[in-house]
Structure formats: structure tokens, C-alpha cells
C-alpha atoms as a PDB file:
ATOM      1  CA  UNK A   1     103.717  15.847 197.687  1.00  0.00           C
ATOM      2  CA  UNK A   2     105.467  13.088 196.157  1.00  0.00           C
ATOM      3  CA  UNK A   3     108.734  13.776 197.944  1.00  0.00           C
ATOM      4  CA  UNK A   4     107.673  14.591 201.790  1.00  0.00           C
ATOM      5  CA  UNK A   5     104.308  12.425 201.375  1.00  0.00           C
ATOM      6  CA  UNK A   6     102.400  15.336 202.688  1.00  0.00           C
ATOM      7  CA  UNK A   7      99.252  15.677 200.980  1.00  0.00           C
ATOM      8  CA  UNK A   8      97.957  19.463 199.482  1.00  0.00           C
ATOM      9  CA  UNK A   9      94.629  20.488 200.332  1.00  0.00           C
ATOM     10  CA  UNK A  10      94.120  22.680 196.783  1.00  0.00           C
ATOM     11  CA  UNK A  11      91.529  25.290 197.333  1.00  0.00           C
ATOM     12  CA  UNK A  12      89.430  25.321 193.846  1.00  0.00           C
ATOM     13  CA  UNK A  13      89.818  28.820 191.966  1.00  0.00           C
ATOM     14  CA  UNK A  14      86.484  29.227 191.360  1.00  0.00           C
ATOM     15  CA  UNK A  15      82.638  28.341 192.021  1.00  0.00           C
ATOM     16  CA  UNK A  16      81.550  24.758 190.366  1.00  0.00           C
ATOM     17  CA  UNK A  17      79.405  27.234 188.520  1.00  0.00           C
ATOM     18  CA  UNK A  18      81.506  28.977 186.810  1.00  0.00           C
ATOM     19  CA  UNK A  19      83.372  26.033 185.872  1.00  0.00           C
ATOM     20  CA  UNK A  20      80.490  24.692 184.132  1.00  0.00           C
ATOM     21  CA  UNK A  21      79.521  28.525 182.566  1.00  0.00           C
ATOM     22  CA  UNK A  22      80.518  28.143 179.012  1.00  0.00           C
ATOM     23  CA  UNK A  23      81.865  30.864 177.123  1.00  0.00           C
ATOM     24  CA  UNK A  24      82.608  32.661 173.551  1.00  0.00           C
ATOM     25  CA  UNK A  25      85.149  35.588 173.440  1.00  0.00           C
ATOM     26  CA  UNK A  26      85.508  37.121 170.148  1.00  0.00           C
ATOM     27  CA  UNK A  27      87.494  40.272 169.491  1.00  0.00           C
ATOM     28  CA  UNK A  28      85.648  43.255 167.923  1.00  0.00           C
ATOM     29  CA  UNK A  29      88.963  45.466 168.878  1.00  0.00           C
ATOM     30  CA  UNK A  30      91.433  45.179 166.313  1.00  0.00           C
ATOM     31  CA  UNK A  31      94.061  44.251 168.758  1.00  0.00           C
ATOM     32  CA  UNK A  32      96.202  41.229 167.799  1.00  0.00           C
ATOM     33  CA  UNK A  33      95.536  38.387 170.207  1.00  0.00           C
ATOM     34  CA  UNK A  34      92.513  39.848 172.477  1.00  0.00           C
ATOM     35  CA  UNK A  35      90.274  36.919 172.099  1.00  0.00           C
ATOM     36  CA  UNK A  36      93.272  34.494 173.223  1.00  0.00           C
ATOM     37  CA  UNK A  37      94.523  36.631 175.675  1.00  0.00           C
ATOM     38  CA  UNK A  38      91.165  37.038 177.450  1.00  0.00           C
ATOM     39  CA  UNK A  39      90.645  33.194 176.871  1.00  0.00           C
ATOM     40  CA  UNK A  40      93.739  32.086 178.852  1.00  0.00           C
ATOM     41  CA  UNK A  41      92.397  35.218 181.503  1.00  0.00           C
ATOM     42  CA  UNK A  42      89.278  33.266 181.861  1.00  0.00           C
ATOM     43  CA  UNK A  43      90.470  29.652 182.206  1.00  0.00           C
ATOM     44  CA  UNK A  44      92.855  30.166 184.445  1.00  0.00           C
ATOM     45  CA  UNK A  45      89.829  31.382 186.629  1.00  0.00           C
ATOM     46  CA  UNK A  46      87.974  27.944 186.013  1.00  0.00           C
ATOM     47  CA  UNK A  47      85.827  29.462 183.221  1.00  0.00           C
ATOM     48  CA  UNK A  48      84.926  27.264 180.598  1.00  0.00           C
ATOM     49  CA  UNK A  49      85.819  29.040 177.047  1.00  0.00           C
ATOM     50  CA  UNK A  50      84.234  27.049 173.876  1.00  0.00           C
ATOM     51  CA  UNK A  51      85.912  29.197 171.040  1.00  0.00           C
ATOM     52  CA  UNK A  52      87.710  32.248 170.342  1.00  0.00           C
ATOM     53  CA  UNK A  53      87.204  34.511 166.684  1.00  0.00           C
ATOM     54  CA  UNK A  54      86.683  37.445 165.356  1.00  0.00           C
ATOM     55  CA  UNK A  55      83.928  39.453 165.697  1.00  0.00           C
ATOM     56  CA  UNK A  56      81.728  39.946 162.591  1.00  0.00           C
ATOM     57  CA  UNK A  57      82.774  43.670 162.549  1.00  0.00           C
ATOM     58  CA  UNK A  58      85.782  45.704 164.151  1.00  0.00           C
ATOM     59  CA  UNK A  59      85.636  49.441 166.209  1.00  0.00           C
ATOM     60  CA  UNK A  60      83.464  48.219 169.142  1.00  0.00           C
ATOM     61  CA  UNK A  61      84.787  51.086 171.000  1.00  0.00           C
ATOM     62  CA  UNK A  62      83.734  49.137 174.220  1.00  0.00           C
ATOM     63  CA  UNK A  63      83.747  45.420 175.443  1.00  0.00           C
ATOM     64  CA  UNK A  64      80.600  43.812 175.576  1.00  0.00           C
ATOM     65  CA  UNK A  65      79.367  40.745 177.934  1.00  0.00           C
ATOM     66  CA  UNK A  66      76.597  39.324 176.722  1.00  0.00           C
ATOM     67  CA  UNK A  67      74.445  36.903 179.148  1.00  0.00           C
ATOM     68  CA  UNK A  68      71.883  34.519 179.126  1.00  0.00           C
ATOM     69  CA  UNK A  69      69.001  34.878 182.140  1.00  0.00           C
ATOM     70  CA  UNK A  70      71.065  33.799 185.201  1.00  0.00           C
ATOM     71  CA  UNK A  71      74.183  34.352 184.389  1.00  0.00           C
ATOM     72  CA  UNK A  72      74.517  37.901 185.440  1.00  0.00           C
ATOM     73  CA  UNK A  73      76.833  37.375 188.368  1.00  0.00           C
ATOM     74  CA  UNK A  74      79.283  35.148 186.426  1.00  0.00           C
ATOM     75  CA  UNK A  75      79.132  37.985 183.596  1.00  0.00           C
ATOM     76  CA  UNK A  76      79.964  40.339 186.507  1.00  0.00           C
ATOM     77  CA  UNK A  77      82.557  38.435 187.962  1.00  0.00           C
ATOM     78  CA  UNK A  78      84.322  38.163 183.787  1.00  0.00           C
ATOM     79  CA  UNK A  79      83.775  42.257 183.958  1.00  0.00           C
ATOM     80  CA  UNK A  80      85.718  43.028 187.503  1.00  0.00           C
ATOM     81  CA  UNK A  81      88.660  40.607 185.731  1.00  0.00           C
ATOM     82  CA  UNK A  82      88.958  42.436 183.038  1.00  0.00           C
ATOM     83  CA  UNK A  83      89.588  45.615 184.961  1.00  0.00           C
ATOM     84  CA  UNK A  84      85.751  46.661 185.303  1.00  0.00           C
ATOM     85  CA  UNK A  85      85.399  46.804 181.425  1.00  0.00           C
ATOM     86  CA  UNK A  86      82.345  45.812 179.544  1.00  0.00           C
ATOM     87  CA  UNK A  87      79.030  46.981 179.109  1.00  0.00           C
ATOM     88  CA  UNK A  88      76.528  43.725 180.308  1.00  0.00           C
ATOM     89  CA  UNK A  89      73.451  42.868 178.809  1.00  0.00           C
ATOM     90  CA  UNK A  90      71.046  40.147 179.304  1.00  0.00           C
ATOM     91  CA  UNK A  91      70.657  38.395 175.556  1.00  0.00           C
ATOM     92  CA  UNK A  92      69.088  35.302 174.440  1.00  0.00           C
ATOM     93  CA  UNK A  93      72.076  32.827 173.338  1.00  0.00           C
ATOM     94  CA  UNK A  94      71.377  29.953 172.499  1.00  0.00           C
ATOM     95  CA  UNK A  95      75.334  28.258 172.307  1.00  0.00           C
ATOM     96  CA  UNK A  96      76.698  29.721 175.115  1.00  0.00           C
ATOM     97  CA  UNK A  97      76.100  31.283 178.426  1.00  0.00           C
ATOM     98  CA  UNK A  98      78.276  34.164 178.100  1.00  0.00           C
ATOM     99  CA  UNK A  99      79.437  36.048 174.603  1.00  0.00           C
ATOM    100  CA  UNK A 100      82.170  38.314 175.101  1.00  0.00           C
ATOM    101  CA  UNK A 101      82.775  41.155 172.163  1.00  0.00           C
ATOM    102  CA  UNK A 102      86.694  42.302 172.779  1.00  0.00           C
ATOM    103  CA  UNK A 103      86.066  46.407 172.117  1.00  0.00           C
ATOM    104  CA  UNK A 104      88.736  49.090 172.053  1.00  0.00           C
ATOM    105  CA  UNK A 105      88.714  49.481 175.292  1.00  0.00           C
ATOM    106  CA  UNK A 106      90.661  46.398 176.159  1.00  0.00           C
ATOM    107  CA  UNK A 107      94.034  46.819 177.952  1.00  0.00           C
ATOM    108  CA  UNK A 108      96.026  44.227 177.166  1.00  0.00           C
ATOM    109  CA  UNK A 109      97.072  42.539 180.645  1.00  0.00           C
ATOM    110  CA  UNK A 110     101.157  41.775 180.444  1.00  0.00           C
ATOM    111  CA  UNK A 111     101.294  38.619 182.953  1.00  0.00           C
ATOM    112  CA  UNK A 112      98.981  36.840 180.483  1.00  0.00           C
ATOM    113  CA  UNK A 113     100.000  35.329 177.223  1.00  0.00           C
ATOM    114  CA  UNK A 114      97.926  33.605 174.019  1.00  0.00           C
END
């Protein structure tokens, strides 16, 4: 602290693992702003989000968290923060460790903004 000269010990947020997980989110839901919304989610957990988009298609009824082999627990972890949504399944990507499809089922959280 600059003004006492106390020095913080900051706890990190998250694994070095996750910081280095890269992620897609793309919403598939309709609802203005998912993707971002769900971006800012993740990287204020030490996620690393590449890109945000839209979804080739709208009405996925349900988010889904796509994974690469080894990822599982980080896709997990993305599922309990967004309130236990998500159907996971383990994909070959090849861009990305973790592709996340916004669905209808997305509550939009009010402390976090695009």
C-alpha cells in the first residue's frame, strides 16, 4: 500500500491453469449481450476468453460447454459459475480449449455488465 507501506499478499483468483485455458463464448440464445456478459463472468475468474459472437444458429434451448480431452474440470468449474447450466461434452477443438454455446437457458446475472 502506497500510503501505509504495508505490502498486500493478493491471493490469485484462480488455478495457473485456468488462466492459461483459452476460451470462445458465443451466444446461441437470442439474449442481447450473453456472450459479453458471460465473457466479463469468466475473466474476472482468471479465464482466458479469445472472442465472443454469435452462434451460427439461435434457439439452443440449453447452454453448451464444449471441451477438449483434459479440460473437463475447467469446463466444470465454467458450468457451477454459471449457476450449474450447460450440458458438457468432450469435442475435438482445435482453436480453443473450451467453446461455450449461450442457450435459452441463460439467466442473465445482474452484478455483471458487458
Amino acid at each position: 500500500d502506497k500510503i501505509t507501506g504495508e505490502k498486500k499478499s493478493e491471493e490469485p483468483s484462480v488455478l495457473a491453469e485456468q488462466a492459461t485455458t483459452t476460451i470462445r463464448v458465443l451466444n446461441g440464445s437470442g439474449i442481447p449481450g450473453a456472450a459479453a456478459r458471460v465473457s466479463v463472468l469468466l475473466e474476472e475468474k482468471g479465464f482466458n476468453v479469445l472472442s465472443t459472437g454469435n452462434a451460427k444458429r439461435l434457439g439452443y434451448k440449453e447452454t453448451v460447454i464444449q471441451y477438449k480431452k483434459g479440460k473437463e474440470e475447467d469446463a466444470s468449474l465454467i458450468s457451477e459459475f454459471l449457476s450449474g447450466a450447460g450440458i458438457l461434452e468432450e469435442i475435438e477443438i482445435e482453436d480453443v480449449d473450451i467453446l461455450i454455446i449461450i442457450g435459452k437457458d441463460f439467466t442473465p446475472l445482474e452484478s455483471i455488465t458487458p
